[in-house]
C-alpha atoms as a PDB file:
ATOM      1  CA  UNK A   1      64.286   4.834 -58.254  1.00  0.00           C
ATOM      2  CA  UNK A   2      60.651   4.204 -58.900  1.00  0.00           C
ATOM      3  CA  UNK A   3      59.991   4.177 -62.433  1.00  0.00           C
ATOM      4  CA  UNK A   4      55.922   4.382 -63.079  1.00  0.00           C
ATOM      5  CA  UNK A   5      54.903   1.013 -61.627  1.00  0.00           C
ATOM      6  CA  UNK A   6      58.183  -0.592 -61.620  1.00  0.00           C
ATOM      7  CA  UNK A   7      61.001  -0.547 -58.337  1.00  0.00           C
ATOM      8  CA  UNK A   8      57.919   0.464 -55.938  1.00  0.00           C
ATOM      9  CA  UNK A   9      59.127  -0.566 -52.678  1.00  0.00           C
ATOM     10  CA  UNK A  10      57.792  -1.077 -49.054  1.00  0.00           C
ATOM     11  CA  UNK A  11      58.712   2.494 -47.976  1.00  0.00           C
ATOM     12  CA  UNK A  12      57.702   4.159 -51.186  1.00  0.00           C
ATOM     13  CA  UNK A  13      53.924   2.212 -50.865  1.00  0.00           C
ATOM     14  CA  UNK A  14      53.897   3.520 -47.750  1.00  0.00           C
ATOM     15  CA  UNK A  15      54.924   6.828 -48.175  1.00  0.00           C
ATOM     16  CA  UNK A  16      52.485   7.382 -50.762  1.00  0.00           C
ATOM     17  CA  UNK A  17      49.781   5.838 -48.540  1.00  0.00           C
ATOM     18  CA  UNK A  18      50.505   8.319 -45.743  1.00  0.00           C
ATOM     19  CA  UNK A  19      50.579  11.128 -47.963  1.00  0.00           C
ATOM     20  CA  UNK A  20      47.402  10.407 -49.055  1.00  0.00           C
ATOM     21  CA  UNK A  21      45.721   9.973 -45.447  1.00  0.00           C
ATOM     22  CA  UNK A  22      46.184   6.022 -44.940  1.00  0.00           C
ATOM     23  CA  UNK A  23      48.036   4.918 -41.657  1.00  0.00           C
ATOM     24  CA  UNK A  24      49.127   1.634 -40.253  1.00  0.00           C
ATOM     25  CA  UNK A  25      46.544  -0.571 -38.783  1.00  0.00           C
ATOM     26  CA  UNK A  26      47.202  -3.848 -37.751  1.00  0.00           C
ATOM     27  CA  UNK A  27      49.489  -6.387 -38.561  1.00  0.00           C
ATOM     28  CA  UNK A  28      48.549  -9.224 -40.603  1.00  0.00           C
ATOM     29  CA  UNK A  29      49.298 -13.298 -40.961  1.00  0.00           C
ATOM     30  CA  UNK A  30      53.415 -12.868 -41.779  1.00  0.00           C
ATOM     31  CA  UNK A  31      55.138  -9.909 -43.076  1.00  0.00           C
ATOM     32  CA  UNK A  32      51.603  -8.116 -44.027  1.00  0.00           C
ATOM     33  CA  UNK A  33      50.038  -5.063 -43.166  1.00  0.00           C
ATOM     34  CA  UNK A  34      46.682  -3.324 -43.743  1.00  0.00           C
ATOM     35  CA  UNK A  35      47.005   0.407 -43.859  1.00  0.00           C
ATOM     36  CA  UNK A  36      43.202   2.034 -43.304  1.00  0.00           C
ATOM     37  CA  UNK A  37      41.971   5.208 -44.230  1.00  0.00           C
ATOM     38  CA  UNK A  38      38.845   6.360 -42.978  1.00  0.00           C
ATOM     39  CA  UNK A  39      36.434   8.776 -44.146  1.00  0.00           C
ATOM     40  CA  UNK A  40      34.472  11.783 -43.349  1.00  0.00           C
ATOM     41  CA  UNK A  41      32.104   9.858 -41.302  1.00  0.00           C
ATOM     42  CA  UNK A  42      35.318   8.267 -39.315  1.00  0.00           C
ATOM     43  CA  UNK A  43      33.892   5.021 -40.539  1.00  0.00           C
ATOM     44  CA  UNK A  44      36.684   3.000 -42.313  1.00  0.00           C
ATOM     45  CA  UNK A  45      36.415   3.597 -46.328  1.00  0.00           C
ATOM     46  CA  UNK A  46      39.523   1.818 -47.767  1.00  0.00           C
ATOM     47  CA  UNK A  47      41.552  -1.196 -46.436  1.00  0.00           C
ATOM     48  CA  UNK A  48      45.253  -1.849 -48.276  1.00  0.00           C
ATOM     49  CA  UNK A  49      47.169  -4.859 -47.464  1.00  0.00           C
ATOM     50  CA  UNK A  50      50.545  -3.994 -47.533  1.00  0.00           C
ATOM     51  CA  UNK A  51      53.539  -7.105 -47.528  1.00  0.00           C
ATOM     52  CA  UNK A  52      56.586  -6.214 -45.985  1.00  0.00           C
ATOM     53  CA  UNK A  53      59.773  -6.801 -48.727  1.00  0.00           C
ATOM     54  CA  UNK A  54      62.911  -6.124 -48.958  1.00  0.00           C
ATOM     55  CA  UNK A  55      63.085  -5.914 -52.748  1.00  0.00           C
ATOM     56  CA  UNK A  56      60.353  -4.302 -55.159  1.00  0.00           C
ATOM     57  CA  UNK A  57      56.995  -5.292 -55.378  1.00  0.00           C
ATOM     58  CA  UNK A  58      56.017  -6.985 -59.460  1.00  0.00           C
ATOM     59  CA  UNK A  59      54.128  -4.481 -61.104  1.00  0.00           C
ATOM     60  CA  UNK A  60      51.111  -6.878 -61.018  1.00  0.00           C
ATOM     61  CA  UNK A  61      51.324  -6.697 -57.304  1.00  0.00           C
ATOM     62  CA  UNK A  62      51.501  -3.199 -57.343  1.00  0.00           C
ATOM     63  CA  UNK A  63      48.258  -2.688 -59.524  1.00  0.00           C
ATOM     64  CA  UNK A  64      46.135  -4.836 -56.555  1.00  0.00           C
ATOM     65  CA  UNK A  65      47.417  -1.905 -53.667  1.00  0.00           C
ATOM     66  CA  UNK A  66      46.637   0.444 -56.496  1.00  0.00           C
ATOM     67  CA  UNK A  67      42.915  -0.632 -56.937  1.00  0.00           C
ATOM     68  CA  UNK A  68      42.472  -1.944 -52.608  1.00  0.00           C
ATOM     69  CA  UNK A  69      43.798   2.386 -52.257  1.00  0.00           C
ATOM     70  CA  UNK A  70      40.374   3.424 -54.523  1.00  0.00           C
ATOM     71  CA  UNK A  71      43.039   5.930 -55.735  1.00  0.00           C
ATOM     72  CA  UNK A  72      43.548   6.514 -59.724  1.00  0.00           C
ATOM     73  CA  UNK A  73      46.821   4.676 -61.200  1.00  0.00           C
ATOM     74  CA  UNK A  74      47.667   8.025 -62.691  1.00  0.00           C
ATOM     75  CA  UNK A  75      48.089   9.846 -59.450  1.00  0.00           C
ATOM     76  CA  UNK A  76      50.582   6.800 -58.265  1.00  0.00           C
ATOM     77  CA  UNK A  77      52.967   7.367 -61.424  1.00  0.00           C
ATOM     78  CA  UNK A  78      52.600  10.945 -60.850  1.00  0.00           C
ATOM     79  CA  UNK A  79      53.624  11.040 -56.962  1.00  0.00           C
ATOM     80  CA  UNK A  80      56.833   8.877 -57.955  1.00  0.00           C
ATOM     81  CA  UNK A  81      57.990  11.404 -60.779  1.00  0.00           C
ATOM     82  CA  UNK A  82      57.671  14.476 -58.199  1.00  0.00           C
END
């Protein structure tokens, strides 16, 4: 259970990234991913590379998807308590 920034895993980053109008994009060096989501102008606005784990991401990991997503900590914790 996701607990503000702690026991975010791969499907719950990714979850949140859809719901908020990311999808996959390529696959990256390893087990990563960049998930794009483009804007208005269809142009590409925000790139977050995504690693591929099988336990929860640190919370310091977290925080860099968090600030490559341009989308407000805040609204993270709050998507995880709904």
């Amino acid at each position: 259970m996701v607990n503000r920034l702690y026991n975010w895993t791969y499907r719950d980053v990714t979850n949140f990234l859809k719901d908020k109008g990311f999808s996959f994009f390529e696959q990256l060096k390893g087990s990563h991913e960049s998930w794009i989501k483009f804007g208005d102008n269809g142009e590409p606005d925000r790139i977050v590379e995504v690693n591929f784990a099988h336990k929860s991401y640190p919370p310091k990991t977290l925080k860099i998807m968090i600030r490559q997503s341009g989308i407000d900590q805040k609204e993270w914790i709050t998507w995880a308590g709904a």
